[in-house]
N, C-alpha and C. Protein backbone atom coordinates (compact mmCIF):
# COMPACT_ATOMS: atom_id res chain seq x y z
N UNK A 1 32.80 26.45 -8.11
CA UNK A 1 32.60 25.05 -8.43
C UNK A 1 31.14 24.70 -8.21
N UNK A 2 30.42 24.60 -9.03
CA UNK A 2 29.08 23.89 -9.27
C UNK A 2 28.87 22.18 -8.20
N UNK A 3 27.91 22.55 -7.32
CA UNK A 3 27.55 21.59 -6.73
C UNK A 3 26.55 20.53 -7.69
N UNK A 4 26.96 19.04 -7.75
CA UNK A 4 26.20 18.31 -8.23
C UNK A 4 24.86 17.71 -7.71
N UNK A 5 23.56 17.06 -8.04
CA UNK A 5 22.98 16.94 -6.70
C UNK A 5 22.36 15.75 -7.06
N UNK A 6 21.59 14.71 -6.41
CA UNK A 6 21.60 13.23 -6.59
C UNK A 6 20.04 13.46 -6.90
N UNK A 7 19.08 14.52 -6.73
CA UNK A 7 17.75 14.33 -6.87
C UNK A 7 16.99 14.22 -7.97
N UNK A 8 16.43 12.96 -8.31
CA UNK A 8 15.98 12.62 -8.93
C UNK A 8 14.07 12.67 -9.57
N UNK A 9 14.11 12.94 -8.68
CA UNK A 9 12.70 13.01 -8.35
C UNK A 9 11.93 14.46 -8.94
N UNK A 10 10.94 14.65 -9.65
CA UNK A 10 9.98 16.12 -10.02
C UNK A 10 8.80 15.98 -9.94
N UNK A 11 8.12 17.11 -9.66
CA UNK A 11 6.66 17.02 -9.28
C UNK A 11 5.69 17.08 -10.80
N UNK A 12 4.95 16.07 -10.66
CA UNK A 12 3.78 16.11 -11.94
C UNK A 12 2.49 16.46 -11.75
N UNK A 13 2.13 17.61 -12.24
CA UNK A 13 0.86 18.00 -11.83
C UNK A 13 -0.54 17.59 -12.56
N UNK A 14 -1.35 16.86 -12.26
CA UNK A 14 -2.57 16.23 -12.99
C UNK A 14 -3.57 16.99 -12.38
N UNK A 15 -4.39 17.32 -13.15
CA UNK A 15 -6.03 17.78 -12.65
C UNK A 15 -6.87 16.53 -13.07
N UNK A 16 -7.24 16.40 -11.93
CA UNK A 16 -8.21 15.25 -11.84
C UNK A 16 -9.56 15.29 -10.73
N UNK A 17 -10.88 14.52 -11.07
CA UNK A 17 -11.74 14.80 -10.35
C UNK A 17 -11.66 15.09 -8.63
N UNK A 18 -12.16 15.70 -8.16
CA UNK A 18 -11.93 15.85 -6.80
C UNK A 18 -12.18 14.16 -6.01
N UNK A 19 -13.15 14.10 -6.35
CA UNK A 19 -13.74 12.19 -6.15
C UNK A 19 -13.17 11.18 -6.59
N UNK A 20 -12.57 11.59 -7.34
CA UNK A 20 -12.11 10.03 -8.03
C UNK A 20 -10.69 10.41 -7.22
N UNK A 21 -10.18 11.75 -7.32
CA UNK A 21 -9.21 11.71 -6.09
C UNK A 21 -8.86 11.17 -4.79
N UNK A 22 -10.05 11.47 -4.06
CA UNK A 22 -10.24 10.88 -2.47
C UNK A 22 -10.76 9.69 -2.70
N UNK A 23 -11.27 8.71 -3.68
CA UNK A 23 -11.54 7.82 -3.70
C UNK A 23 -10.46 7.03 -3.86
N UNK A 24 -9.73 7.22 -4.78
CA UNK A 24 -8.11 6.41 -5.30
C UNK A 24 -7.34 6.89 -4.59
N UNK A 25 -7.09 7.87 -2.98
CA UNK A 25 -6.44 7.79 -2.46
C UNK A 25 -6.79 6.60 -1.01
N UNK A 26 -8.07 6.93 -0.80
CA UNK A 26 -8.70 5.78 0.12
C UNK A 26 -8.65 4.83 0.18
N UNK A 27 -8.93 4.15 -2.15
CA UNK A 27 -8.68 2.64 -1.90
C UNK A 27 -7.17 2.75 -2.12
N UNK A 28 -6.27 3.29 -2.32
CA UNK A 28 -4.60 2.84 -1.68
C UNK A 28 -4.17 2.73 -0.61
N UNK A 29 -5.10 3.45 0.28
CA UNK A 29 -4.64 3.43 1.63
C UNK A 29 -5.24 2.03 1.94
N UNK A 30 -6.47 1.65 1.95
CA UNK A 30 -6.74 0.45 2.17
C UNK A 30 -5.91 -0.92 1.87
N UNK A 31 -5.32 -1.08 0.71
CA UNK A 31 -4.25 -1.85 0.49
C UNK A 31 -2.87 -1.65 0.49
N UNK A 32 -2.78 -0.30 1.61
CA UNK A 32 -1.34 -0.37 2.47
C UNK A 32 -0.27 0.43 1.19
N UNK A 33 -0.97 1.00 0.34
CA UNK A 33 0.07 1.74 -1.08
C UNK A 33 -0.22 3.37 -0.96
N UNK A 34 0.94 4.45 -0.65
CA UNK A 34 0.50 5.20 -0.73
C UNK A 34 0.17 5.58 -2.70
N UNK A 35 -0.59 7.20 -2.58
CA UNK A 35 -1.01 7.02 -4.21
C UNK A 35 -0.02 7.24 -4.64
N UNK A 36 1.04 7.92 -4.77
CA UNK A 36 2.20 7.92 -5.24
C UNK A 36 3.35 7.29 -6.00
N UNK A 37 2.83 6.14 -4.93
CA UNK A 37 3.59 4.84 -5.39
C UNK A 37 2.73 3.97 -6.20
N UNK A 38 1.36 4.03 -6.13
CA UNK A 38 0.69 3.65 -6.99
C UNK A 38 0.82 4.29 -8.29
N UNK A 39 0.89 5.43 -8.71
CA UNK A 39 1.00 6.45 -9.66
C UNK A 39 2.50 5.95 -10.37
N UNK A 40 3.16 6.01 -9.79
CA UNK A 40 4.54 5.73 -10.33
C UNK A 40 4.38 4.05 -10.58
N UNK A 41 4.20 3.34 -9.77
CA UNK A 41 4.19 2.24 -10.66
C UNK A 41 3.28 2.27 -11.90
N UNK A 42 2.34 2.66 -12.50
CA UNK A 42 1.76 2.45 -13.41
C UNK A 42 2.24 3.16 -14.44
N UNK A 43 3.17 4.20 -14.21
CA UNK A 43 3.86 5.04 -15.13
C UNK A 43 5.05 3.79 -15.68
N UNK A 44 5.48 3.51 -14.59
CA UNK A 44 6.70 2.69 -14.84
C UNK A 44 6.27 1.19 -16.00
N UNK A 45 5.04 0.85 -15.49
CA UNK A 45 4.64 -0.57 -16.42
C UNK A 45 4.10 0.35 -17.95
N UNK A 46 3.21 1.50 -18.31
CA UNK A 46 3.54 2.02 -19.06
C UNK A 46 4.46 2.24 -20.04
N UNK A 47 5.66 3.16 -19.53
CA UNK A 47 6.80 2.75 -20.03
C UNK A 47 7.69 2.11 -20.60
N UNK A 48 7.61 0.75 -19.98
CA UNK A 48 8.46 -0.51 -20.31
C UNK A 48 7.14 -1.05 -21.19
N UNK A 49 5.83 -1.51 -20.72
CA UNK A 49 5.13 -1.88 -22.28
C UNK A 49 4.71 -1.14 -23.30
N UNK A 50 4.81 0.20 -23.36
CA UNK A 50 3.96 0.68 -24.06
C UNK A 50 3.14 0.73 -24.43
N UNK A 51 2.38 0.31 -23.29
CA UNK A 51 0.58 -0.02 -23.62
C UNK A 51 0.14 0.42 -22.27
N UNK A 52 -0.95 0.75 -22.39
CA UNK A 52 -1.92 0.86 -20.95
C UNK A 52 -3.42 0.32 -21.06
N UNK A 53 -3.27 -0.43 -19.85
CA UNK A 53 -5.08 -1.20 -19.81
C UNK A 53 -6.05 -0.55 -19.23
N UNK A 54 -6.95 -0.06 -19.70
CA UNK A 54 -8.09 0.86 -19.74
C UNK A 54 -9.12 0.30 -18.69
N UNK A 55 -9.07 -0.86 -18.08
CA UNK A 55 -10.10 -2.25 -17.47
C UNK A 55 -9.38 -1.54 -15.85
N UNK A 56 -10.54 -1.40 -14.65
CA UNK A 56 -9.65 -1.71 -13.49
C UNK A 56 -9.95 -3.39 -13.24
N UNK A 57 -8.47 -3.78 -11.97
CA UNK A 57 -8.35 -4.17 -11.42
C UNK A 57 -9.33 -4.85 -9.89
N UNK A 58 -10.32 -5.17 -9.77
CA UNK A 58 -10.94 -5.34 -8.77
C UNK A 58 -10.29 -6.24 -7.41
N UNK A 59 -9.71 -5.76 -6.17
CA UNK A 59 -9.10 -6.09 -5.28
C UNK A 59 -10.39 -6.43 -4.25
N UNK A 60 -10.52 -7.86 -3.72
CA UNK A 60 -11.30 -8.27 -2.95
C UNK A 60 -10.85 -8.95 -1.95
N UNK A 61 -10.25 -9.19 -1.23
CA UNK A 61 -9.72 -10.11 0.11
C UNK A 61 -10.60 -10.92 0.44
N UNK A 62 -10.32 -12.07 0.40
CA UNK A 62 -11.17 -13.38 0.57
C UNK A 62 -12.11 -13.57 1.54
N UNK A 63 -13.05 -14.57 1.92
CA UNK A 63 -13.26 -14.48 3.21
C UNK A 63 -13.13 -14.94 4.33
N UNK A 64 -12.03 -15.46 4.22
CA UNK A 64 -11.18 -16.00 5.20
C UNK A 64 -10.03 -15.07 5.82
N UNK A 65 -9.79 -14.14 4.70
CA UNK A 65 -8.75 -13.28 4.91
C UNK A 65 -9.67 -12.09 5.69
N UNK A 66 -10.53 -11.99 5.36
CA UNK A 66 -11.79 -10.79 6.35
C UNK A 66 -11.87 -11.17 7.68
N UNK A 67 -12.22 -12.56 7.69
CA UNK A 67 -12.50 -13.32 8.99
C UNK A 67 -11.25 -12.80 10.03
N UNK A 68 -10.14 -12.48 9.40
CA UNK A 68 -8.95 -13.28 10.33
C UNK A 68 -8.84 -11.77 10.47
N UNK A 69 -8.77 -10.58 9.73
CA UNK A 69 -8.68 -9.53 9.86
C UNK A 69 -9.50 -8.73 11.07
N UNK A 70 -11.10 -9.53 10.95
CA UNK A 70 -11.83 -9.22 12.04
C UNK A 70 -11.80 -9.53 13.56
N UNK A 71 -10.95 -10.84 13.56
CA UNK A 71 -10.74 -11.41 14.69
C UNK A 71 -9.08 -11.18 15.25
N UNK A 72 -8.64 -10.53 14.46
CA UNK A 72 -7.24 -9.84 15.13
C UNK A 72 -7.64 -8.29 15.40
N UNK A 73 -8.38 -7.83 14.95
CA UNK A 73 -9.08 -6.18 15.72
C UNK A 73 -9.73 -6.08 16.68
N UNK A 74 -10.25 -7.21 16.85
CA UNK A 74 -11.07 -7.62 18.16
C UNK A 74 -9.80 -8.34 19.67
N UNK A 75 -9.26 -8.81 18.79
CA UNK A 75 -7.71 -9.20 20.15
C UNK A 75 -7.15 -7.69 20.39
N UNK A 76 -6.85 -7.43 19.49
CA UNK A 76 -6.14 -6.10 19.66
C UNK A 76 -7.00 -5.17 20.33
N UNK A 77 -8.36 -4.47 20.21
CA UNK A 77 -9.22 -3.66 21.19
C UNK A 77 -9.26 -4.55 22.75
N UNK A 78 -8.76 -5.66 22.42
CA UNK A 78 -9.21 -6.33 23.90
C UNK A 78 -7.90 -6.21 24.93
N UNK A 79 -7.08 -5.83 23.85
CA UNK A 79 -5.64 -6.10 24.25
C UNK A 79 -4.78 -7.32 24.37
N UNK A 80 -5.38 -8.57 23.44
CA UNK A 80 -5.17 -9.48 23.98
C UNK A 80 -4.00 -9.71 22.33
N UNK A 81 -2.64 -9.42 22.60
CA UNK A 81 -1.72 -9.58 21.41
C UNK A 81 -0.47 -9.47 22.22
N UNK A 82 0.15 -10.39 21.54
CA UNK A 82 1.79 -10.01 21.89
C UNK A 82 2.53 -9.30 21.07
N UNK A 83 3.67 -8.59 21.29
CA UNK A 83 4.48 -7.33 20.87
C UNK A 83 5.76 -8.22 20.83
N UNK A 84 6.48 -8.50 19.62
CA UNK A 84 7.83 -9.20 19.36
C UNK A 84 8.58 -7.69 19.03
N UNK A 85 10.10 -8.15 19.74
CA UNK A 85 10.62 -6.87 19.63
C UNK A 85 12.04 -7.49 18.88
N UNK A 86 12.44 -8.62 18.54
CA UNK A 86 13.01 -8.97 17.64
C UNK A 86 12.62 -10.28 16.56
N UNK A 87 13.20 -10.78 15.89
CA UNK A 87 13.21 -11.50 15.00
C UNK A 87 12.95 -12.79 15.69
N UNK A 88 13.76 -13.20 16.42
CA UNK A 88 14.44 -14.35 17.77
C UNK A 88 12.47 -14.64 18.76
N UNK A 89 12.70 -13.35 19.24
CA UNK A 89 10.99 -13.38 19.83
C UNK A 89 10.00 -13.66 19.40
N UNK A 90 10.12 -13.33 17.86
CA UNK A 90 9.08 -13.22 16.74
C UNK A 90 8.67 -15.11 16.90
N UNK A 91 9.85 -15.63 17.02
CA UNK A 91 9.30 -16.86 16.27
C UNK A 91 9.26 -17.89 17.37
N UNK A 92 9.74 -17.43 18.98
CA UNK A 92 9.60 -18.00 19.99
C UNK A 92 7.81 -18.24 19.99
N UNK A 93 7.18 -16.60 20.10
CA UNK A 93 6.27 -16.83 20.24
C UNK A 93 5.38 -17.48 19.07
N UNK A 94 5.47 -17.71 18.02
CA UNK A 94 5.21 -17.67 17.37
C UNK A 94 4.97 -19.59 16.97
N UNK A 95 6.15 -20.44 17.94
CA UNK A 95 6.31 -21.58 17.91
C UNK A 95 5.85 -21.95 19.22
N UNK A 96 5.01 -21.10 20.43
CA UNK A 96 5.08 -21.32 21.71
C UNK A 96 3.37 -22.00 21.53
């Protein structure tokens, strides 16, 4: 009896610049996407439009959003952050 198996998933192999490699894996990591999932989503919008946009995307975080980024790395090296360990805590402190 032939085992069935649920995996969906296959490997796609691209040759692509070594640089533009570590570069588009760096800026995904920076906005929290591994490339993978970046890769597959763009396959996926592909797909469903049948079109692809040739233009990048330029991702800039505001500067307010920098500000706040800078001044929570600086609590955190200082140690100065609280640790919520549920949902309930989350918003005690959060309302304290």
């Amino acid at each position: 009896m032939a085992t069935k198996t649920n995996n969906t998933k296959t490997l796609l192999t691209v040759k692509i610049d070594k640089t533009l490699k570590a570069s588009a894996q760096k800026t995904a990591e920076e906005i929290g996407l591994p490339l993978g999932t970046l890769v597959n989503s763009m396959l996926r919008g592909f797909v469903r439009d049948q079109e692809i946009t040739l233009s990048a995307i330029s991702y800039q975080p505001s500067k307010s959003t920098i500000r706040a980024i800078k001044e929570a790395e600086k609590e955190y090296e200082k140690g100065d952050y609280q640790v919520a360990h549920s949902v309930e805590e989350l918003m005690t402190q959060l309302n304290s």
